[in-house]
N, C-alpha and C. Protein backbone atom coordinates (compact mmCIF):
# COMPACT_ATOMS: atom_id res chain seq x y z
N UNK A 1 0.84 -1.17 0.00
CA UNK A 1 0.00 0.00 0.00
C UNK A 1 0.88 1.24 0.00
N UNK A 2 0.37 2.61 -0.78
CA UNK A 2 1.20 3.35 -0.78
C UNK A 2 0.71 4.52 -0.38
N UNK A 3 1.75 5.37 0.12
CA UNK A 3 1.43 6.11 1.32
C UNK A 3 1.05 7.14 0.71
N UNK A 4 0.19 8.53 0.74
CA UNK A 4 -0.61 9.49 0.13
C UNK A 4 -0.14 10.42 -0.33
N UNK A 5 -0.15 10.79 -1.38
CA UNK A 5 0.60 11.87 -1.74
C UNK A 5 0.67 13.03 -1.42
N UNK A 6 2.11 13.60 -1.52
CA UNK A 6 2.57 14.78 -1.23
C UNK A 6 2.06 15.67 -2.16
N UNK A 7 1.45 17.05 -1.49
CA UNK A 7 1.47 18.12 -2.40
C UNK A 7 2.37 18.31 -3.23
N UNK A 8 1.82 19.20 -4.62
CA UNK A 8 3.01 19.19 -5.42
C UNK A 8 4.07 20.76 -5.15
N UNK A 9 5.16 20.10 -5.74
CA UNK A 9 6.34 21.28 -5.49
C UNK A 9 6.16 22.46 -6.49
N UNK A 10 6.55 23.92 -6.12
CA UNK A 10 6.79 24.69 -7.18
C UNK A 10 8.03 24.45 -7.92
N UNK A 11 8.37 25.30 -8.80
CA UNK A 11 9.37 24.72 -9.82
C UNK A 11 10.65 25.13 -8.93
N UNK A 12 10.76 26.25 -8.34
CA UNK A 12 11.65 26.49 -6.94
C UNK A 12 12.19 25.66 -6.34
N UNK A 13 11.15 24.60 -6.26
CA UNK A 13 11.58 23.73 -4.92
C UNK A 13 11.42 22.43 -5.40
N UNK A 14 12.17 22.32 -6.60
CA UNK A 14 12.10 21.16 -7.29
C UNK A 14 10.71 19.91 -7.61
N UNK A 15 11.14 18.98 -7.75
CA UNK A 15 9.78 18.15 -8.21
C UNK A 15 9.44 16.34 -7.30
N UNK A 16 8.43 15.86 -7.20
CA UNK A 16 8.12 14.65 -6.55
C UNK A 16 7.36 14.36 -7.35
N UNK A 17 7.48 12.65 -8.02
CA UNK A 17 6.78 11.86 -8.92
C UNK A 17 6.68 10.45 -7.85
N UNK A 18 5.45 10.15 -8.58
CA UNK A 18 5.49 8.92 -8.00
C UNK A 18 5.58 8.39 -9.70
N UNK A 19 5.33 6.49 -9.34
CA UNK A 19 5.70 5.92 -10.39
C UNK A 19 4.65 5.56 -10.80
N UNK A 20 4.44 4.84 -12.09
CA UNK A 20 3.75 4.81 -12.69
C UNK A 20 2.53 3.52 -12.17
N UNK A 21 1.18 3.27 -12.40
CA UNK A 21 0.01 2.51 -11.42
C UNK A 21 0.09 1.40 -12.28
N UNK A 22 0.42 0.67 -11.11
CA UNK A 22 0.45 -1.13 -10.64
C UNK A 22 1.82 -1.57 -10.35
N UNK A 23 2.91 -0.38 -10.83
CA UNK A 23 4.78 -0.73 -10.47
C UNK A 23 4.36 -0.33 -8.86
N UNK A 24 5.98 -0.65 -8.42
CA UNK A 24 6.35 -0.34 -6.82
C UNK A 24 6.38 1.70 -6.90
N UNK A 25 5.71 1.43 -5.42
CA UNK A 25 5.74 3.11 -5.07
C UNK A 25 7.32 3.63 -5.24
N UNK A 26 7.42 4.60 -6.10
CA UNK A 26 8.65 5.51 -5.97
C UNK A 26 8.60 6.92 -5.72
N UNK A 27 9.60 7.49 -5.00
CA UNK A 27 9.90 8.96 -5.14
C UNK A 27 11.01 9.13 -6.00
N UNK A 28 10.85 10.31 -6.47
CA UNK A 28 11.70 10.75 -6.98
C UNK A 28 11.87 12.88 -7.23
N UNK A 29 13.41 12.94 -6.19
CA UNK A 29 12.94 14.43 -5.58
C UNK A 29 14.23 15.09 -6.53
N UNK A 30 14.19 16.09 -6.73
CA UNK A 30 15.61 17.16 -7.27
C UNK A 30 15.07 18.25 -6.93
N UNK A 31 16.21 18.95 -6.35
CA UNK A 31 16.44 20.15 -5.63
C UNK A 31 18.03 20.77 -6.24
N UNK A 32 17.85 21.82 -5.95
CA UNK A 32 19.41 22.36 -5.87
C UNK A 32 19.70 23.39 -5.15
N UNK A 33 21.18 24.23 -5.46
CA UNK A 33 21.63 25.54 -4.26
C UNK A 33 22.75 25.84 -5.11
N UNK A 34 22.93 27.15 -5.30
CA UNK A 34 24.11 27.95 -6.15
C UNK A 34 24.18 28.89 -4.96
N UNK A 35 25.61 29.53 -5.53
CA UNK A 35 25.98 30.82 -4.64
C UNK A 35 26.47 31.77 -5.32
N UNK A 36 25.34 32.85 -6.03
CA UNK A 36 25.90 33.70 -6.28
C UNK A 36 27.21 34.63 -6.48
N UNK A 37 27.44 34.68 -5.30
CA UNK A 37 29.04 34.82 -5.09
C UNK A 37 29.86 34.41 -5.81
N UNK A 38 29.86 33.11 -6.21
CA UNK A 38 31.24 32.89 -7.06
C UNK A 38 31.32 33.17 -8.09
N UNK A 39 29.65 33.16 -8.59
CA UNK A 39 29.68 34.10 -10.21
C UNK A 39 30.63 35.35 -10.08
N UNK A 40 30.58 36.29 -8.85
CA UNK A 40 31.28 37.35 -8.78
C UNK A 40 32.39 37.28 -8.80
N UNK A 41 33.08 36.62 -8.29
CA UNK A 41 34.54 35.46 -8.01
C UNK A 41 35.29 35.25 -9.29
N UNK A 42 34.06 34.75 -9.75
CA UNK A 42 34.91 34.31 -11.39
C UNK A 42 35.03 35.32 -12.27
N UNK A 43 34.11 36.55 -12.39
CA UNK A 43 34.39 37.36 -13.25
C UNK A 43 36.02 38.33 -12.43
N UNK A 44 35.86 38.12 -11.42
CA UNK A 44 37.67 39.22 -10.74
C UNK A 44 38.49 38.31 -11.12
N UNK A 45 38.47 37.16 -11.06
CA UNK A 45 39.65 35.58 -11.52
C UNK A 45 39.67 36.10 -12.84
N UNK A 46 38.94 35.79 -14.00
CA UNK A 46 38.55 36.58 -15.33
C UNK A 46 39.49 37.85 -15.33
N UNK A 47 38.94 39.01 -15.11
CA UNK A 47 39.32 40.24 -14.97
C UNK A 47 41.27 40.31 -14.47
N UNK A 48 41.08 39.58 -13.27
CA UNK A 48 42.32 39.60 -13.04
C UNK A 48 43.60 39.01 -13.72
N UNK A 49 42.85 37.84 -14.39
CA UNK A 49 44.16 36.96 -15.75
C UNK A 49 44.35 37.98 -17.07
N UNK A 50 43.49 38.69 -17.19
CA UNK A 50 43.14 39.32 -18.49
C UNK A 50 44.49 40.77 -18.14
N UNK A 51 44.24 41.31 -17.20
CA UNK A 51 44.76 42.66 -16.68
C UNK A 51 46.39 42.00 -16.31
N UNK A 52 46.85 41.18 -15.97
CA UNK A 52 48.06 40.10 -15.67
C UNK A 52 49.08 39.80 -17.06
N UNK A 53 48.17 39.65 -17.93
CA UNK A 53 48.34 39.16 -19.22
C UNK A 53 48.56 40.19 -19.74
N UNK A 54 48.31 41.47 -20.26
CA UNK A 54 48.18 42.77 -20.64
C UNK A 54 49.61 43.24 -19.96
N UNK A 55 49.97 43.22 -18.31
CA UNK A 55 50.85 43.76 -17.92
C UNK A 55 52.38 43.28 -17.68
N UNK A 56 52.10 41.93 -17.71
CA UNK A 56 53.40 41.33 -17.68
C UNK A 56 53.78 40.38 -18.98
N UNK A 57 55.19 40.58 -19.51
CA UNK A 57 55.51 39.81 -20.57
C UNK A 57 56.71 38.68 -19.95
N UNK A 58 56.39 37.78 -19.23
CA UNK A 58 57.43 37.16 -18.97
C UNK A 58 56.96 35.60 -18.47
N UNK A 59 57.97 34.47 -18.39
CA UNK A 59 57.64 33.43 -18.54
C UNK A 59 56.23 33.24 -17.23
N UNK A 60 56.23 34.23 -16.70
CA UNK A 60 55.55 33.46 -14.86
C UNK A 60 53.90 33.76 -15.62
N UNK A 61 53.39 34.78 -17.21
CA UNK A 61 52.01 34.79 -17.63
C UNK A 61 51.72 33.32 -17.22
N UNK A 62 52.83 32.86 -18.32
CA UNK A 62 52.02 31.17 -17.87
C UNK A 62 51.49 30.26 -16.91
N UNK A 63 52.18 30.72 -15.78
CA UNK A 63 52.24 29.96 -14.44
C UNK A 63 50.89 30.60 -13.87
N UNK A 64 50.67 32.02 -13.72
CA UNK A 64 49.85 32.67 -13.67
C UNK A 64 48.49 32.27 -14.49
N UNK A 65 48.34 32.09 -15.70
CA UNK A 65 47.16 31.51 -16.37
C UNK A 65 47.36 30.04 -15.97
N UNK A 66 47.74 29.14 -15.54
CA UNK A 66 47.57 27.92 -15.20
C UNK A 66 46.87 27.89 -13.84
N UNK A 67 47.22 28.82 -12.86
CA UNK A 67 46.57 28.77 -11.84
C UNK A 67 45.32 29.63 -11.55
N UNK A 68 44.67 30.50 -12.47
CA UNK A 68 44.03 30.79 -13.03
C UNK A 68 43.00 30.26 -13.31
N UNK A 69 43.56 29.13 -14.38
CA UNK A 69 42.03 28.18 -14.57
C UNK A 69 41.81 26.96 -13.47
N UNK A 70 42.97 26.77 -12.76
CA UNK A 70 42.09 25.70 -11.66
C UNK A 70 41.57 26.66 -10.98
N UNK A 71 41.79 27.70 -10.82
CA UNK A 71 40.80 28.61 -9.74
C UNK A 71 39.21 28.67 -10.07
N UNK A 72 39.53 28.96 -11.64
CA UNK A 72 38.29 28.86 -12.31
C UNK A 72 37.45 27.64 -12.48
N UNK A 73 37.72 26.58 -12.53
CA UNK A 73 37.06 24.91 -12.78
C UNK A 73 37.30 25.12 -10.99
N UNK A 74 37.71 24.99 -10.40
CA UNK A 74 37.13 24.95 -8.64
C UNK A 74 35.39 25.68 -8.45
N UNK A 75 35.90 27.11 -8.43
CA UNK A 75 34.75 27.60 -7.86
C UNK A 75 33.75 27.51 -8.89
N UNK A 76 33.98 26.92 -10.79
CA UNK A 76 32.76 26.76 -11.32
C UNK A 76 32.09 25.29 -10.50
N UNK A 77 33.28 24.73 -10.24
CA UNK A 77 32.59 23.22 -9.40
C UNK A 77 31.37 23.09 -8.21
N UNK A 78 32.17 23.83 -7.95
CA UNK A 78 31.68 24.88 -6.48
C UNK A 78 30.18 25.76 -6.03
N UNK A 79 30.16 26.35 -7.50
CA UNK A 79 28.99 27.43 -7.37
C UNK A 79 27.50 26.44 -7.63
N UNK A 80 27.18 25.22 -8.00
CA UNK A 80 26.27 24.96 -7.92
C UNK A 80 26.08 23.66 -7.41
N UNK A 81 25.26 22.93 -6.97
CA UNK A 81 25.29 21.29 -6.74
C UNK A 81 23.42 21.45 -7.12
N UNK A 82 23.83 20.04 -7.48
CA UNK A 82 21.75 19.74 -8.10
C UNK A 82 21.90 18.23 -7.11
N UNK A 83 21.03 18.18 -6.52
CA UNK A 83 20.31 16.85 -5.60
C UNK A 83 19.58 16.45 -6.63
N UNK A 84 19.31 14.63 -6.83
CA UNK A 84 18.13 14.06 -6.88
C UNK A 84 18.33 13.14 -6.67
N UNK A 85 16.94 12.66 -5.88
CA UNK A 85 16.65 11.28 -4.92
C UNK A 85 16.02 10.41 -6.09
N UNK A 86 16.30 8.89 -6.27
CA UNK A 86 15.38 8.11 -7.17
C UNK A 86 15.61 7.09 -6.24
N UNK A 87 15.08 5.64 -6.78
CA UNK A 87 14.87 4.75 -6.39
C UNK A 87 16.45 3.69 -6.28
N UNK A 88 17.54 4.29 -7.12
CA UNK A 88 18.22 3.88 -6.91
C UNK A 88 19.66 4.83 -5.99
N UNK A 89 19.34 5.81 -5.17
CA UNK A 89 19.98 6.85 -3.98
C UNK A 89 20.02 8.22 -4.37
N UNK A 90 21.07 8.60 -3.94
CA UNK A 90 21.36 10.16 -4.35
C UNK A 90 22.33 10.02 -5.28
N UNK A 91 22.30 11.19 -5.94
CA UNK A 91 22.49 11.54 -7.06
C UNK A 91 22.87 13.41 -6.62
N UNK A 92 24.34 13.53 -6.97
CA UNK A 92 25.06 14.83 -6.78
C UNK A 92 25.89 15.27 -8.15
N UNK A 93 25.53 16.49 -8.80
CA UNK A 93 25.80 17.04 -10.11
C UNK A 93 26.01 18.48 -9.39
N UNK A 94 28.30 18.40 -9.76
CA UNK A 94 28.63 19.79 -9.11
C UNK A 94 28.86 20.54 -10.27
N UNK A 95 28.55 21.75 -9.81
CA UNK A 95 28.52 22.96 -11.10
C UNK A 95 27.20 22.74 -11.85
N UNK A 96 27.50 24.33 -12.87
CA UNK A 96 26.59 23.84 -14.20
C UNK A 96 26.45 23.20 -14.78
N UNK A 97 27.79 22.62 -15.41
CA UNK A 97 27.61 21.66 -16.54
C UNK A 97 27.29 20.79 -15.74
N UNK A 98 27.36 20.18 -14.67
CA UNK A 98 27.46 18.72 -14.19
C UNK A 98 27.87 17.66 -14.26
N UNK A 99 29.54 17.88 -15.09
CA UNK A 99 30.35 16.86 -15.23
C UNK A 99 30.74 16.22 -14.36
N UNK A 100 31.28 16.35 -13.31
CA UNK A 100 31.18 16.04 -11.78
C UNK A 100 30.13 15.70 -11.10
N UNK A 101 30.07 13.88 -10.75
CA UNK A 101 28.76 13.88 -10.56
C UNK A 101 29.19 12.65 -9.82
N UNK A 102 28.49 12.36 -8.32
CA UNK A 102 28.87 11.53 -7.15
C UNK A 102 27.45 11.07 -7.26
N UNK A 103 27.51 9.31 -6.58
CA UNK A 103 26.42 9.18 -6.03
C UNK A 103 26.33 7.83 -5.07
N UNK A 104 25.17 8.31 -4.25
CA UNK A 104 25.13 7.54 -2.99
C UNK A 104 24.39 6.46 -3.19
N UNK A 105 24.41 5.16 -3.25
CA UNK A 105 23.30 3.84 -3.08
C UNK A 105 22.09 4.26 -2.27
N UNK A 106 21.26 3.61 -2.52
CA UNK A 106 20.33 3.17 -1.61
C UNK A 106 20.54 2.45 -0.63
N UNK A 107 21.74 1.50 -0.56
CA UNK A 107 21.49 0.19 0.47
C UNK A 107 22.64 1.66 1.25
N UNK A 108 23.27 2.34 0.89
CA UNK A 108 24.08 2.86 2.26
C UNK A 108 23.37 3.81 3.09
N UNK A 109 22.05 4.10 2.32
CA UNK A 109 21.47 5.41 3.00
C UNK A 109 20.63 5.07 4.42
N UNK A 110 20.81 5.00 5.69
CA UNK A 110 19.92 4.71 6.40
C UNK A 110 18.38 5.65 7.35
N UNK A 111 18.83 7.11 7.03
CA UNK A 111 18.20 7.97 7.27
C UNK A 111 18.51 9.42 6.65
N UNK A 112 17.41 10.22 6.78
CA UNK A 112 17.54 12.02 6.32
C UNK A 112 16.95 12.65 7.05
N UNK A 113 17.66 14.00 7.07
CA UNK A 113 16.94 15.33 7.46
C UNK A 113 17.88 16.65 7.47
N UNK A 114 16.68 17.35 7.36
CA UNK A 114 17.13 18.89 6.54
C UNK A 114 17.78 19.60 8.18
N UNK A 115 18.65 20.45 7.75
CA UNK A 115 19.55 21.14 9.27
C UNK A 115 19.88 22.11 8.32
N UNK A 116 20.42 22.91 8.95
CA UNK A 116 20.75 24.46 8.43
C UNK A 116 22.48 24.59 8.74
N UNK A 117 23.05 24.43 7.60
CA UNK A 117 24.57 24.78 7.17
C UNK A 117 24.85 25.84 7.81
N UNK A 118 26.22 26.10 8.41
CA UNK A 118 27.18 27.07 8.57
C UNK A 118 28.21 27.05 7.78
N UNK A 119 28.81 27.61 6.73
CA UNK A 119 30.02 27.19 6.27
C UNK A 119 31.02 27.04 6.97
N UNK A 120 30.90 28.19 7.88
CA UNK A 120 32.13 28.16 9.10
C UNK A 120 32.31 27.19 9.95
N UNK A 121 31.49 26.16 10.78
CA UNK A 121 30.95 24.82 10.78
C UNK A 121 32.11 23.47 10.75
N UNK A 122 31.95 24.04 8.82
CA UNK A 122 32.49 23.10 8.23
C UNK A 122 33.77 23.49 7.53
N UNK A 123 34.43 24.37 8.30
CA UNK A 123 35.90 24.91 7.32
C UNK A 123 35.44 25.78 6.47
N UNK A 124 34.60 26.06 5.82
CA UNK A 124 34.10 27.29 4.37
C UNK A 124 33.63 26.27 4.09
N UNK A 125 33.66 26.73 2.06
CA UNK A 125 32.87 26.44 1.34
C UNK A 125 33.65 25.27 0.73
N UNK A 126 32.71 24.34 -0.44
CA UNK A 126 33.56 23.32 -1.14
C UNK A 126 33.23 22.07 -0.41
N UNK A 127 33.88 20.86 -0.75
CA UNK A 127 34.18 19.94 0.03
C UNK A 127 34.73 19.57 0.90
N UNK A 128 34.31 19.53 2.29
CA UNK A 128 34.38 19.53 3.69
C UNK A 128 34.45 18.36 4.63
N UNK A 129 35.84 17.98 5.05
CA UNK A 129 35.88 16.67 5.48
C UNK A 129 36.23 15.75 4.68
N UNK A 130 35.81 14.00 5.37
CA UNK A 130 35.78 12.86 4.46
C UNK A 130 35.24 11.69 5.08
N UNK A 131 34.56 11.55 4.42
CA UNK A 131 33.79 10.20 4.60
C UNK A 131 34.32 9.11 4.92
N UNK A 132 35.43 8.69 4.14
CA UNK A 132 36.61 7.78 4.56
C UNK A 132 36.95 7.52 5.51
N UNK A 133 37.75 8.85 6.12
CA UNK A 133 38.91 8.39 6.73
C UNK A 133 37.86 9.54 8.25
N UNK A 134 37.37 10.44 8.20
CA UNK A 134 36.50 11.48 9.20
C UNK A 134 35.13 10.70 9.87
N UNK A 135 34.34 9.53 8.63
CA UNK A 135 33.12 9.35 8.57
C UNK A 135 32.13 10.75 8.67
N UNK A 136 32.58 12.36 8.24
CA UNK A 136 31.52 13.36 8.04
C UNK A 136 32.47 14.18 7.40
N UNK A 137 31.63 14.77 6.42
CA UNK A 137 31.57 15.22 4.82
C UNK A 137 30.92 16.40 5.14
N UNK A 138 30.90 17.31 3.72
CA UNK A 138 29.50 18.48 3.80
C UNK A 138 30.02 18.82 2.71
N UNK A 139 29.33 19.26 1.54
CA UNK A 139 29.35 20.20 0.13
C UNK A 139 28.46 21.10 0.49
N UNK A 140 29.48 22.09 0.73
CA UNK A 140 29.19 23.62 1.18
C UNK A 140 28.60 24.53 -0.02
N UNK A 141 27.99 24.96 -0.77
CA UNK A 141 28.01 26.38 -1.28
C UNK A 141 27.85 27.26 -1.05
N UNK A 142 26.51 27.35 -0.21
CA UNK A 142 26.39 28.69 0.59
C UNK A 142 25.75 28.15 2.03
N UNK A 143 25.96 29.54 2.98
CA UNK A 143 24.75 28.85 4.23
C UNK A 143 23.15 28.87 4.00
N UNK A 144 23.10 28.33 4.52
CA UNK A 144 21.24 27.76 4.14
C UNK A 144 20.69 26.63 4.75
N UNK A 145 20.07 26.26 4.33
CA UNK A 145 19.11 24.68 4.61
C UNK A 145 20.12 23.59 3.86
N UNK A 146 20.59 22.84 4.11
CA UNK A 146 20.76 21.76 3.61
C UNK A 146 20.64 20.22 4.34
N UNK A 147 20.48 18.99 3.16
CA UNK A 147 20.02 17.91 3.65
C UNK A 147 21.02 17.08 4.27
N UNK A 148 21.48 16.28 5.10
CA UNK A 148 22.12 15.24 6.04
C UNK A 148 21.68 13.84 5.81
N UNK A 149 22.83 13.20 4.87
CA UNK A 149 22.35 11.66 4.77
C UNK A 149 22.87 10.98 6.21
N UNK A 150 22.28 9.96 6.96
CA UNK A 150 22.96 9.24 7.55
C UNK A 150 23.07 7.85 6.74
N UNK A 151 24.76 7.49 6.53
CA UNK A 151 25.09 6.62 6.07
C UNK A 151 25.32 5.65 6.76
N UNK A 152 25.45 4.31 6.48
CA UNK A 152 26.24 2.89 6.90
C UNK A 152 27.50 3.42 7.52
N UNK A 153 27.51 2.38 8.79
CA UNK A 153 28.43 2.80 9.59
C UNK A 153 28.05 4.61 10.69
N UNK A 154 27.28 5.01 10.56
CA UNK A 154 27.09 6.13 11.10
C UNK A 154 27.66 7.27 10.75
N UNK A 155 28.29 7.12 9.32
CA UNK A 155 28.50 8.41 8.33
C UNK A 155 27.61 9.21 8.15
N UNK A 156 28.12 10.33 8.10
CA UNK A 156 27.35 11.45 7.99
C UNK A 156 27.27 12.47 6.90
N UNK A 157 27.29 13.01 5.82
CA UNK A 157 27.05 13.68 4.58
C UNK A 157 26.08 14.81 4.49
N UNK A 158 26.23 15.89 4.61
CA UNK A 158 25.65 17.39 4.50
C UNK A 158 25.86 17.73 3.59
N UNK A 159 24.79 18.26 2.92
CA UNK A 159 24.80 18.79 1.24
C UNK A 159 24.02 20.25 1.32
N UNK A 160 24.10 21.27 0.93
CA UNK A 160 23.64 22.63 0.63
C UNK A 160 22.64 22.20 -0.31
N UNK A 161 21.68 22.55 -0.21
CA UNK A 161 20.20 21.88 -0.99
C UNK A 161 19.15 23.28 -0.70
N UNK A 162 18.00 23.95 -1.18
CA UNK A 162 16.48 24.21 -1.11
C UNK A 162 16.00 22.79 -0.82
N UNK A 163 14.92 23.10 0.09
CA UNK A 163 13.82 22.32 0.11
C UNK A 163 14.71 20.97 0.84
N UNK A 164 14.89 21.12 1.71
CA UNK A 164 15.85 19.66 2.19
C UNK A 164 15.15 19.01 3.29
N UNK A 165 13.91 20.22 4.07
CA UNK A 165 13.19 19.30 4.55
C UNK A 165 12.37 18.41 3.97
N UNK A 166 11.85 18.27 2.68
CA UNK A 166 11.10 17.66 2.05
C UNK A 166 11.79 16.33 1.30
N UNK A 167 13.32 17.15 0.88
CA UNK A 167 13.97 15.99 0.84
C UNK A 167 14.15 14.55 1.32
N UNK A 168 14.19 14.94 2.72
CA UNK A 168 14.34 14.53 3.82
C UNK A 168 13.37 13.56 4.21
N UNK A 169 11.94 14.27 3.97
CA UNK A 169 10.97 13.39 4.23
C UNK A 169 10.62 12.48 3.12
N UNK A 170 10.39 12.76 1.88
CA UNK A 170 10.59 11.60 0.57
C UNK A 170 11.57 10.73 0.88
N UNK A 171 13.10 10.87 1.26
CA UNK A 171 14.04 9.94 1.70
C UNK A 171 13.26 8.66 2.63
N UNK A 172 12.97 9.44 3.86
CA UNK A 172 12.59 9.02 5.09
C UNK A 172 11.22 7.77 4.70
N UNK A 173 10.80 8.61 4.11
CA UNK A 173 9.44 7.71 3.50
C UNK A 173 9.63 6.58 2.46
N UNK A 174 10.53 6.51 1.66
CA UNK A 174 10.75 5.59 0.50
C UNK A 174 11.74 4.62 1.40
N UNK A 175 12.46 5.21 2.34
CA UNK A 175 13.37 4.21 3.22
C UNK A 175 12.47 3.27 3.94
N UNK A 176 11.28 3.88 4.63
CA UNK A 176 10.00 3.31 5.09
C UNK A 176 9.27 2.10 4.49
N UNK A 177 9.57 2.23 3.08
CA UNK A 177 8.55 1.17 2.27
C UNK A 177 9.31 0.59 2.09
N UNK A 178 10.69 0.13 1.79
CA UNK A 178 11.36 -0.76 1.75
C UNK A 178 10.84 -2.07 2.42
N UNK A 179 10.88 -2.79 1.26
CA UNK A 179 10.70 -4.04 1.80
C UNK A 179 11.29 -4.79 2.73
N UNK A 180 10.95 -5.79 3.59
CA UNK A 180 11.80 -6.16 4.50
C UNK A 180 13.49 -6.97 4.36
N UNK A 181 12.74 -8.24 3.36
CA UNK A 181 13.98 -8.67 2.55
C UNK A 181 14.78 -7.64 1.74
N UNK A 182 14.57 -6.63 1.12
CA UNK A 182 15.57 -5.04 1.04
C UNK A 182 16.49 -4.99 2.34
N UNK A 183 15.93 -5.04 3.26
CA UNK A 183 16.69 -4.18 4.69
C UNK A 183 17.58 -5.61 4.79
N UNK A 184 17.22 -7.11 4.93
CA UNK A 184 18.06 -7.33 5.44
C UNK A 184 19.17 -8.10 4.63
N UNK A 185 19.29 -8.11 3.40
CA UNK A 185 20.03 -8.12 2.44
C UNK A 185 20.72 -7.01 2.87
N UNK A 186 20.35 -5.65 3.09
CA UNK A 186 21.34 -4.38 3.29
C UNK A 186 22.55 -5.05 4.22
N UNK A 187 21.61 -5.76 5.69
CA UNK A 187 22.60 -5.79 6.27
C UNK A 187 23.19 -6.10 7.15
């Protein structure tokens, strides 16, 4: 039996589908969080290689434009992350393009909920911690709401997200219907 549906989301606050009638109940949530800021960031990085280049003629332009563009592919990495929950975990796409793209199982996820980021918290902005070797993580962009996986083993994972309480609860709820043989295959 499947549990009642959620109001629907504005386009703001991303989207919730269920699946299609007579398959297994699914959610499926996407959200995201940019930070302004680094757009600003990148145009002085910009500005500043350009004005560098113009003023100096000597071997260090180069060294200078090399460090330049990792500055630039960082904070483009940086300035955005897109969440989405499906049936098979999370799903993390950093930046615009979203070439950079992590994702979490289902069998590791054991709980969610939305908490409110400090960057300061967590060292700044970026990727924060390690899962590995820390067991707690956080992809910072800006402060705000963001969602908290609890992982296997009692890992912990903070993501900068809109809408992360809802996240949270679609998580919470699709973790809920899991079948029993699901859970103990997990573990």
């Amino acid at each position: 039996m499947s549990p009642p549906p959620l109001p629907p989301l504005s386009p703001e606050q991303g989207s919730a589908r269920a699946s299609t009638p007579g398959g297994p109940w699914r959610e499926l949530w996407t959200a995201s969080a940019h930070n302004p800021w680094i757009g600003l960031t990148l145009v002085i990085v910009i500005g500043h290689g350009a004005v560098m280049n113009l003023l100096l003629h000597t071997t260090a332009v180069a060294y200078l434009n090399a460090a330049h563009l990792l500055l630039l592919v960082v904070l483009e990495l940086f300035s955005k992350l897109r969440v989405r929950f499906d049936a098979r975990g999370v799903g993390i796409r950093y930046g615009h393009l979203g070439w950079l793209r992590q994702r979490i199982a289902l069998e590791r996820i054991e709980a969610a909920r939305g908490l409110r980021l400090d960057p300061m918290e967590h060292g700044g902005f970026g990727y924060r911690g390690s899962l590995r070797w820390s067991g707690r993580a956080a992809l910072v962009v800006r402060a705000g709401w963001g969602l908290e996986l609890v992982l296997d083993g009692g890992k912990r994972l903070a993501i900068s997200v809109d809408d992360a309480e809802r996240g949270a609860e679609l998580i919470n709820r699709f973790l809920a219907q899991r079948s029993p043989p699901e859970a103990l295959a997990r573990g």
